[in-house]
C-alpha atoms as a PDB file:
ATOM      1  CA  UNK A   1     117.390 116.858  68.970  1.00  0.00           C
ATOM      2  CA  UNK A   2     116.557 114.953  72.375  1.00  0.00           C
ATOM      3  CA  UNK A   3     117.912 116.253  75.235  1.00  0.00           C
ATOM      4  CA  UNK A   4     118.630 114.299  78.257  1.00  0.00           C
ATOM      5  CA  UNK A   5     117.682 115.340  81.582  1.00  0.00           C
ATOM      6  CA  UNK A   6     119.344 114.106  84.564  1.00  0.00           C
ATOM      7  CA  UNK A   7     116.127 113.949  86.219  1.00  0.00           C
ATOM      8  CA  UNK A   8     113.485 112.859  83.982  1.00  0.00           C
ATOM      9  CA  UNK A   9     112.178 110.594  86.515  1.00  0.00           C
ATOM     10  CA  UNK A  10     111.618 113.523  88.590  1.00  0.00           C
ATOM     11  CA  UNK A  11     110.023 115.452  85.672  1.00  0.00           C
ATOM     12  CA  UNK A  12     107.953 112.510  84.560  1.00  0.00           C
ATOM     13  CA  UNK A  13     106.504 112.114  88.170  1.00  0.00           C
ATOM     14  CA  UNK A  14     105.904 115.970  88.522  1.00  0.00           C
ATOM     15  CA  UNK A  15     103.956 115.621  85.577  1.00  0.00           C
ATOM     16  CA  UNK A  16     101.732 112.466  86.467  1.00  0.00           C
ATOM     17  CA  UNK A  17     101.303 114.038  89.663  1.00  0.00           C
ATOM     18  CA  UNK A  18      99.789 117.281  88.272  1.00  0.00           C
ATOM     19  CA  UNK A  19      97.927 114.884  85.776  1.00  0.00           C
ATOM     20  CA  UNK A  20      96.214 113.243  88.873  1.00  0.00           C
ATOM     21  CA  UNK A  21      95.414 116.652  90.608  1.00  0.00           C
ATOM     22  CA  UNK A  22      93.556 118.194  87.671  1.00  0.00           C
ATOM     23  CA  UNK A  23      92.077 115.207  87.090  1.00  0.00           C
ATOM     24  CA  UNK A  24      90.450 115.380  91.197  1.00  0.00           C
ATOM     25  CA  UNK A  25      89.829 118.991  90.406  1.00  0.00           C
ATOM     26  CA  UNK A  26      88.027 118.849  87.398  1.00  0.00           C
ATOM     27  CA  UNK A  27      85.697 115.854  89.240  1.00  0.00           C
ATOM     28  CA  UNK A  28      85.079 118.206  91.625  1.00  0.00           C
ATOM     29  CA  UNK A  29      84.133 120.883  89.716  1.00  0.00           C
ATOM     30  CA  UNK A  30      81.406 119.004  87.453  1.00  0.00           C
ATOM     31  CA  UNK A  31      80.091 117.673  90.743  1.00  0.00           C
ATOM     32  CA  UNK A  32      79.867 121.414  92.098  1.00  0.00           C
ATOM     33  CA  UNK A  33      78.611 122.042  88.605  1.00  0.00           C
ATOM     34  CA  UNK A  34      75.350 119.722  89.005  1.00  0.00           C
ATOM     35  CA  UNK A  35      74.712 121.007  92.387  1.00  0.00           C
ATOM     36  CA  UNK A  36      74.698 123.971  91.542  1.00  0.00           C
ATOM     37  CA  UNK A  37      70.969 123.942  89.822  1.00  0.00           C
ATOM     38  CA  UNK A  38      69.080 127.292  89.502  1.00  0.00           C
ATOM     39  CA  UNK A  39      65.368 127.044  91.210  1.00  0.00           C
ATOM     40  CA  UNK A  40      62.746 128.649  90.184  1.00  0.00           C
ATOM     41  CA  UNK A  41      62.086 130.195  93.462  1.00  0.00           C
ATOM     42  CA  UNK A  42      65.504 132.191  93.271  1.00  0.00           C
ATOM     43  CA  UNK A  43      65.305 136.297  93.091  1.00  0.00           C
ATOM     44  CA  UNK A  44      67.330 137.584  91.100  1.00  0.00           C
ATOM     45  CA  UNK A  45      70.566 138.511  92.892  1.00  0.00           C
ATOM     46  CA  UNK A  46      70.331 134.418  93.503  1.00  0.00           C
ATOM     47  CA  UNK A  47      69.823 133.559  90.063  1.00  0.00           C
ATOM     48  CA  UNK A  48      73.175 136.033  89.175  1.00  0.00           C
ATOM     49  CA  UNK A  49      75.604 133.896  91.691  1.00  0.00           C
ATOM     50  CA  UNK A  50      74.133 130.965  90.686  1.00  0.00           C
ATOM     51  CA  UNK A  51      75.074 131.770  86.816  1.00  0.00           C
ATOM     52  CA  UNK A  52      78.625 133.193  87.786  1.00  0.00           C
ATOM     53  CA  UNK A  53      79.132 130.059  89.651  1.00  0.00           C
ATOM     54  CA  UNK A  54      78.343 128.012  87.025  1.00  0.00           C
ATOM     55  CA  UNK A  55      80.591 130.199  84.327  1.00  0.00           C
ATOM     56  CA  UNK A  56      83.337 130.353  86.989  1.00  0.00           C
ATOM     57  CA  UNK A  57      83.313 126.442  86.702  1.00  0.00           C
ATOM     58  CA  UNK A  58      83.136 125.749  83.413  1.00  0.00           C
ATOM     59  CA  UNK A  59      85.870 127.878  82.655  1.00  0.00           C
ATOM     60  CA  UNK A  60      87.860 126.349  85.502  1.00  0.00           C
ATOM     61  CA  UNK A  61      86.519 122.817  83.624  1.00  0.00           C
ATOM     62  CA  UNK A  62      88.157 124.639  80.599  1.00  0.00           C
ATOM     63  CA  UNK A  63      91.029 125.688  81.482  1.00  0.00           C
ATOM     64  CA  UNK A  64      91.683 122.170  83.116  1.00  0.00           C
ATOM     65  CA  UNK A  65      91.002 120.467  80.259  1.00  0.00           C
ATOM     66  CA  UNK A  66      93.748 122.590  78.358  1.00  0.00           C
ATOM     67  CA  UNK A  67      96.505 121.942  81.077  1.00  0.00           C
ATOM     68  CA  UNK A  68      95.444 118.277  81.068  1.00  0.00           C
ATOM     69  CA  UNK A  69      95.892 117.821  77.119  1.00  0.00           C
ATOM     70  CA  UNK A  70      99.447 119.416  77.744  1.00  0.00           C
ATOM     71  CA  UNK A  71     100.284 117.229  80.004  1.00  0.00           C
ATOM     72  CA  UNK A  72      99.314 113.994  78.430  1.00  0.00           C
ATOM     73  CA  UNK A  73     101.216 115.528  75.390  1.00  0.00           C
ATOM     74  CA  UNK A  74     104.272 115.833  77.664  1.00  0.00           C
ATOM     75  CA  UNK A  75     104.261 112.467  79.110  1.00  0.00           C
ATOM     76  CA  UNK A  76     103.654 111.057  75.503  1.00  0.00           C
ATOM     77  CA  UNK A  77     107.088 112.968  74.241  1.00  0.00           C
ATOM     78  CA  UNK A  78     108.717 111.434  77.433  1.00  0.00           C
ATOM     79  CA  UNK A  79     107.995 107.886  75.962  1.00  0.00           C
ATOM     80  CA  UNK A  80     108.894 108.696  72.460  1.00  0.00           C
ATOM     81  CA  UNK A  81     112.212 110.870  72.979  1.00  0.00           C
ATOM     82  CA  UNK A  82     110.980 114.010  72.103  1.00  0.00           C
ATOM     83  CA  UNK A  83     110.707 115.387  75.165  1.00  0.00           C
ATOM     84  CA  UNK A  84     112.297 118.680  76.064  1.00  0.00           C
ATOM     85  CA  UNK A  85     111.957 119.672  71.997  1.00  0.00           C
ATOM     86  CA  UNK A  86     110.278 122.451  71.277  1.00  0.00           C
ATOM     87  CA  UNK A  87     107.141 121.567  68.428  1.00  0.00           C
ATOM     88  CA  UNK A  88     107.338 124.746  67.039  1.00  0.00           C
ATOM     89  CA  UNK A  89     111.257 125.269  65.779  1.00  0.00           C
ATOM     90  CA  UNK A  90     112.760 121.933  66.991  1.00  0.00           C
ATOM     91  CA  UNK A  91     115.312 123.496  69.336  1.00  0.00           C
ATOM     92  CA  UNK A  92     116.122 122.682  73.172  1.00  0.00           C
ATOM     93  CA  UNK A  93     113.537 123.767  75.974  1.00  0.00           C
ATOM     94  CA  UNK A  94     115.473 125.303  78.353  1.00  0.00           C
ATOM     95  CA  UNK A  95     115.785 123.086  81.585  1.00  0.00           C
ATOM     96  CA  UNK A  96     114.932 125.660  83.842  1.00  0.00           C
ATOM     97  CA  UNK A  97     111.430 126.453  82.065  1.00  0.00           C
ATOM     98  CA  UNK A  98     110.047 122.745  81.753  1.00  0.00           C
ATOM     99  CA  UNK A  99     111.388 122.744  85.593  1.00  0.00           C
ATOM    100  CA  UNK A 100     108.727 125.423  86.206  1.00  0.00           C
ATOM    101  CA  UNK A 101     105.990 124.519  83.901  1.00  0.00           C
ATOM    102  CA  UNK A 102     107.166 120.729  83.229  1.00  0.00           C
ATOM    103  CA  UNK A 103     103.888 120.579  80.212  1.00  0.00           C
ATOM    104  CA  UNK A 104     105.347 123.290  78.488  1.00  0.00           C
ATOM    105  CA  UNK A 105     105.260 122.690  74.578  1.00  0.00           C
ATOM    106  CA  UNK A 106     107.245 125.780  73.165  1.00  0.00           C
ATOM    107  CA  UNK A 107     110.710 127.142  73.876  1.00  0.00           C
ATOM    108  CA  UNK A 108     110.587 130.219  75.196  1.00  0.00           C
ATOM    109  CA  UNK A 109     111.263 131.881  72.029  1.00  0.00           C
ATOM    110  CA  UNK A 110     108.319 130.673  70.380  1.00  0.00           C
ATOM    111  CA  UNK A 111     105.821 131.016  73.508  1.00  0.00           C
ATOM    112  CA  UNK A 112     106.766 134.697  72.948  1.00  0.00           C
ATOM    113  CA  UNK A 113     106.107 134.655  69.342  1.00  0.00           C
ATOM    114  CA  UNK A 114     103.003 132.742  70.070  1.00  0.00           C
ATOM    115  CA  UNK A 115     102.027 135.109  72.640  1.00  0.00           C
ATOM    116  CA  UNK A 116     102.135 138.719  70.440  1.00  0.00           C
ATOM    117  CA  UNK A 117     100.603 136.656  67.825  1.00  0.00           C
ATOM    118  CA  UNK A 118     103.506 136.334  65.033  1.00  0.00           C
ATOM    119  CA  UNK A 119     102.918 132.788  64.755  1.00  0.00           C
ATOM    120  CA  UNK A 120      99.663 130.429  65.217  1.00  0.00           C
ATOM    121  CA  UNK A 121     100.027 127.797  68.516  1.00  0.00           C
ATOM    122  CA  UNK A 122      99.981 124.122  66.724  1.00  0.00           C
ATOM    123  CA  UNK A 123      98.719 122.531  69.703  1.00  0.00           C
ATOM    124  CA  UNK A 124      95.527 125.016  70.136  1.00  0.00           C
ATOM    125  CA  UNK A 125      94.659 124.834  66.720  1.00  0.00           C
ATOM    126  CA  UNK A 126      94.563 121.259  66.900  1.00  0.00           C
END
């Protein structure tokens, strides 16, 4: 059940062009990552911002990573037709919501039933 957009160009280049932004973000964050080295010399207070620093970016690393994989999964159902399907129950992504979040796997249906855990995510459990 492909759906066409009128502007899949658009929504293709929206995607590549959050693609290329996480992709700068997350090099930036590993490079903050190694400079940010504990020293032995630290006191303690030191040693505590230098270990939330170092959480805070892996679990920006982390959360890039995610929003990268749904991207690539996007742009990969843009070349095989699929786009705009939702992989949980095959129905129409509303055009509005992949405007907003252009990645977004699930109709919004199933993102809600996905949410208040009634059903298991695919993707994550990939």
């Amino acid at each position: 059940m492909t759906q066409s957009f009128p502007n899949m160009r658009q929504m293709e280049a929206k995607l590549r062009e959050q693609q290329n932004l996480l992709e700068r973000s997350m090099l930036t964050a590993v490079e903050q990552g190694r400079q940010t080295v504990a020293d032995a010399t630290q006191d303690v207070a030191d040693q505590a911002v230098t270990s939330y620093q170092k959480e805070l970016l892996f679990t920006q690393g982390t959360n890039g990573h995610l929003q990268l994989s749904q991207i690539r999964s996007a742009l990969a159902r843009i070349n095989e037709g699929t786009y705009g399907e939702c992989l949980q129950c095959g129905n129409s992504i509303g055009v509005k919501r992949l405007e907003a979040v252009p990645w977004a796997p699930y109709c919004r249906d199933c993102q809600e039933k996905i949410e208040n855990g009634e059903i298991e995510d695919p993707v994550r459990a990939a």
